[in-house]
Protein backbone atom coordinates (compact mmCIF):
# COMPACT_ATOMS: atom_id res chain seq x y z
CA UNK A 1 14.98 -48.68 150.55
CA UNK A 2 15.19 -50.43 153.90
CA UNK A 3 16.44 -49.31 156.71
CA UNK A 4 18.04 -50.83 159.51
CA UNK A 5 19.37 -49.97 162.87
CA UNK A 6 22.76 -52.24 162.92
CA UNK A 7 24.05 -52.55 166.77
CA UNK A 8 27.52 -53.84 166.89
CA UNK A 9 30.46 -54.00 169.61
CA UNK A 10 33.68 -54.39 167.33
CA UNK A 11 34.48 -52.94 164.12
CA UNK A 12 33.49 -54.34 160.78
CA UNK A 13 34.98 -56.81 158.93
CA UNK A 14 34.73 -57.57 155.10
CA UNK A 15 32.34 -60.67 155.74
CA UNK A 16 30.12 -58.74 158.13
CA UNK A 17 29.87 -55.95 155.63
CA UNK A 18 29.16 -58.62 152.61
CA UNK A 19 26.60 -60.24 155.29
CA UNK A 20 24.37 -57.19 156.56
CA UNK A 21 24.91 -55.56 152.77
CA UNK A 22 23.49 -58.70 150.75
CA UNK A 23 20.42 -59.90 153.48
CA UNK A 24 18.20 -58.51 150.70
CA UNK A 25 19.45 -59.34 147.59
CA UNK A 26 19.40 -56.12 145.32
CA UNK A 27 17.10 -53.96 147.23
CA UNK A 28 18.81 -50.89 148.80
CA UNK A 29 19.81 -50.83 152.12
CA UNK A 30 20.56 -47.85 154.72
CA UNK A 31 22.00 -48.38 157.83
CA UNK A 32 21.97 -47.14 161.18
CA UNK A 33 24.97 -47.94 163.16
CA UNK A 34 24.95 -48.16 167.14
CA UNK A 35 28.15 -48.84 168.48
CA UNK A 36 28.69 -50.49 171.79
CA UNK A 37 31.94 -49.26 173.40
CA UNK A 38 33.85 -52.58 175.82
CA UNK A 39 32.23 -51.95 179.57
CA UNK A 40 33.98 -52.56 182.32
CA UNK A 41 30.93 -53.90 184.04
CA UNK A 42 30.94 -56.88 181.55
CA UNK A 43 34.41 -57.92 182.35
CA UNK A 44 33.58 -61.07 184.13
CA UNK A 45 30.67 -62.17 181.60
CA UNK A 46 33.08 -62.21 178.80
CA UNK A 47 35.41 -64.37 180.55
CA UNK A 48 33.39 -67.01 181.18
CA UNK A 49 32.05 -66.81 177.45
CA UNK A 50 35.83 -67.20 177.03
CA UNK A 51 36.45 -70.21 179.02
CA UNK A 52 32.90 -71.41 177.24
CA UNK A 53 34.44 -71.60 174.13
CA UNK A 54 37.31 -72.49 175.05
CA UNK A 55 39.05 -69.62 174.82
CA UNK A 56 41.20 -69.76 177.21
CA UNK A 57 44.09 -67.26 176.61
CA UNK A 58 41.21 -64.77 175.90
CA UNK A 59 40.12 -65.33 179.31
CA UNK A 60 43.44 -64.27 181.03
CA UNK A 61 44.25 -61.35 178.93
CA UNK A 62 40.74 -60.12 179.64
CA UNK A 63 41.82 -57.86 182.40
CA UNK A 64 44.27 -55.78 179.74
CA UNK A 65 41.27 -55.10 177.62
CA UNK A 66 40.77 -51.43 177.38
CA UNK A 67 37.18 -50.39 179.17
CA UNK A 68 34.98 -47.57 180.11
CA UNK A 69 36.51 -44.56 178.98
CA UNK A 70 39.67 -45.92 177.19
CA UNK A 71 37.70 -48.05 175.31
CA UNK A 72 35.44 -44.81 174.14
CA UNK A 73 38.30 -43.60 171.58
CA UNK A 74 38.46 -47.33 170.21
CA UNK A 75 34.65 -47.49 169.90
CA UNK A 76 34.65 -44.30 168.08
CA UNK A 77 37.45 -45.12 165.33
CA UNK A 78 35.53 -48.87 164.74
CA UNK A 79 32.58 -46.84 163.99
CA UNK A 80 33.97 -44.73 161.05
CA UNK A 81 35.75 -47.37 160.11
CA UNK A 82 32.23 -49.84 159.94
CA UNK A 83 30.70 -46.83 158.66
CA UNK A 84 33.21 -46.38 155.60
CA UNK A 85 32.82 -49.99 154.89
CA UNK A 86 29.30 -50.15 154.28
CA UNK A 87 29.44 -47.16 152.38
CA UNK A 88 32.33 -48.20 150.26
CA UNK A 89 29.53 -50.99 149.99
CA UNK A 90 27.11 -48.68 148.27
CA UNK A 91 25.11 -48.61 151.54
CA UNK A 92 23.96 -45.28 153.04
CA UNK A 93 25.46 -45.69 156.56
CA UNK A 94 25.47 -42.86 159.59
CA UNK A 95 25.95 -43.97 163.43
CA UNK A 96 26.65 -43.02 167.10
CA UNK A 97 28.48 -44.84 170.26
CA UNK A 98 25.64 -45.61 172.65
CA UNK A 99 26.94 -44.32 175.84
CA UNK A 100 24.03 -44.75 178.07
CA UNK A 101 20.70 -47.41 178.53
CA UNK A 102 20.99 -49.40 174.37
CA UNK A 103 17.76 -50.74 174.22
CA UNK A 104 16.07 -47.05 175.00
CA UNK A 105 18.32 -45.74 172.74
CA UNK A 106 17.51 -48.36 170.19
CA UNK A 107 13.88 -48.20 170.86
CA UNK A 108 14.32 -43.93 170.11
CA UNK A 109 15.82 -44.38 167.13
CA UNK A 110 14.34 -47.04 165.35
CA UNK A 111 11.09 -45.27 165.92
CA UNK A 112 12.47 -41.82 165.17
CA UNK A 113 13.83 -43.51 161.47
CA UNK A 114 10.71 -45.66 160.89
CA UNK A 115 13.63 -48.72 160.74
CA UNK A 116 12.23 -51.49 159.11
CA UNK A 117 14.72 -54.11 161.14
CA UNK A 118 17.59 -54.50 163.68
CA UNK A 119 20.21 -56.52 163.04
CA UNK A 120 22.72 -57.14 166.37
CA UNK A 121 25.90 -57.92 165.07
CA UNK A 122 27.92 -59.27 167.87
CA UNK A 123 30.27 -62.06 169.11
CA UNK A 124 28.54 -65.12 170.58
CA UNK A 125 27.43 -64.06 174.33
CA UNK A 126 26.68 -68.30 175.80
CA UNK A 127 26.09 -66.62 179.30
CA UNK A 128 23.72 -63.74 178.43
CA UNK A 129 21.92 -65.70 175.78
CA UNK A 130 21.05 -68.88 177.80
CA UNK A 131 19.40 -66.57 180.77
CA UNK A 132 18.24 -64.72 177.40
CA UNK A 133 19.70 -60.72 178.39
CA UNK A 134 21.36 -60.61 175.60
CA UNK A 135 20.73 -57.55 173.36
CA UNK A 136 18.86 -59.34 170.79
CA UNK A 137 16.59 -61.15 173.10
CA UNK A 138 15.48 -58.48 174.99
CA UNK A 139 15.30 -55.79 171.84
CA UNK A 140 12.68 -58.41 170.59
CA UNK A 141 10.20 -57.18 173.73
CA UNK A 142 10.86 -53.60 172.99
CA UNK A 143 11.34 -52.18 169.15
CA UNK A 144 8.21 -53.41 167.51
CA UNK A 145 10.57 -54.41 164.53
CA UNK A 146 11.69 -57.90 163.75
CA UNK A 147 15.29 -58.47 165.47
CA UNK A 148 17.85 -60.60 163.80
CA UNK A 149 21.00 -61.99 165.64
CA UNK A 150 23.95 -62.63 163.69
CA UNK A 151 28.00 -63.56 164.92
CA UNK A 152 30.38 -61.08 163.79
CA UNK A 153 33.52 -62.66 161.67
CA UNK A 154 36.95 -61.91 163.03
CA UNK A 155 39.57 -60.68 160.27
């Protein structure tokens, strides 16, 4: 069975669960889901990722997005709902909000499970990732497990 230590920032959707559920063909696969609830320190990167892609309604509205601890409650109902997915997937699937410092807590736990992978799951970040502080970029320098980056669908 592999494991892998799944960090994601919204909940599920049927495509991401077909896409993290079928990386290895047949072979069984047990996940470890870190959920990253909406700072409010991030507000202004994910406009201009909005205005980027050209998102530009996105970009306005971002100020009635629900952060810090509003957005905890959200985070924590998109993880049992991503967790029941992947399970009604036939994956093994447990998981936690990451509240403080990801990448330790990363680090921790893919060491603590023996993980034999991460797998970021997240919406495309064009700031972060050309100055390369994006999660996966800098996980790559710190788990000791290969890191794959992959853009979450949108229902």
């Amino acid at each position: 069975m592999i494991t892998t230590v799944l960090m994601i920032e919204k909940p599920l959707v049927s495509a991401d669960v077909e896409l993290v559920t079928t990386l290895h063909g047949e072979e069984s696969v047990s996940f470890i889901v870190l959920m990253q609830p909406r700072g409010d320190q991030d507000r202004l990167l994910r406009a201009l990722d909005d205005v980027a892609l050209g998102e530009l309604d996105d970009a306005v509205r971002e100020a009635e997005e629900p952060e810090g601890e509003e957005a905890l409650s959200l985070a924590e109902r998109a993880l049992e709902a991503s967790l029941k997915r992947l399970r009604e997937a036939g994956s093994e699937a447990v998981g936690q909000i990451i509240e403080e410092h990801p990448l330790d807590l990363l680090t921790s736990i893919a060491e603590q499970t023996h993980a034999d992978e991460v797998i970021v799951l997240t919406a495309p970040h064009l700031v972060e990732e050309f100055f390369h502080r994006d999660w996966a970029s800098r996980a790559r320098h710190k788990v000791g497990v290969p890191v794959l980056k992959l853009f979450a669908h949108t229902d």
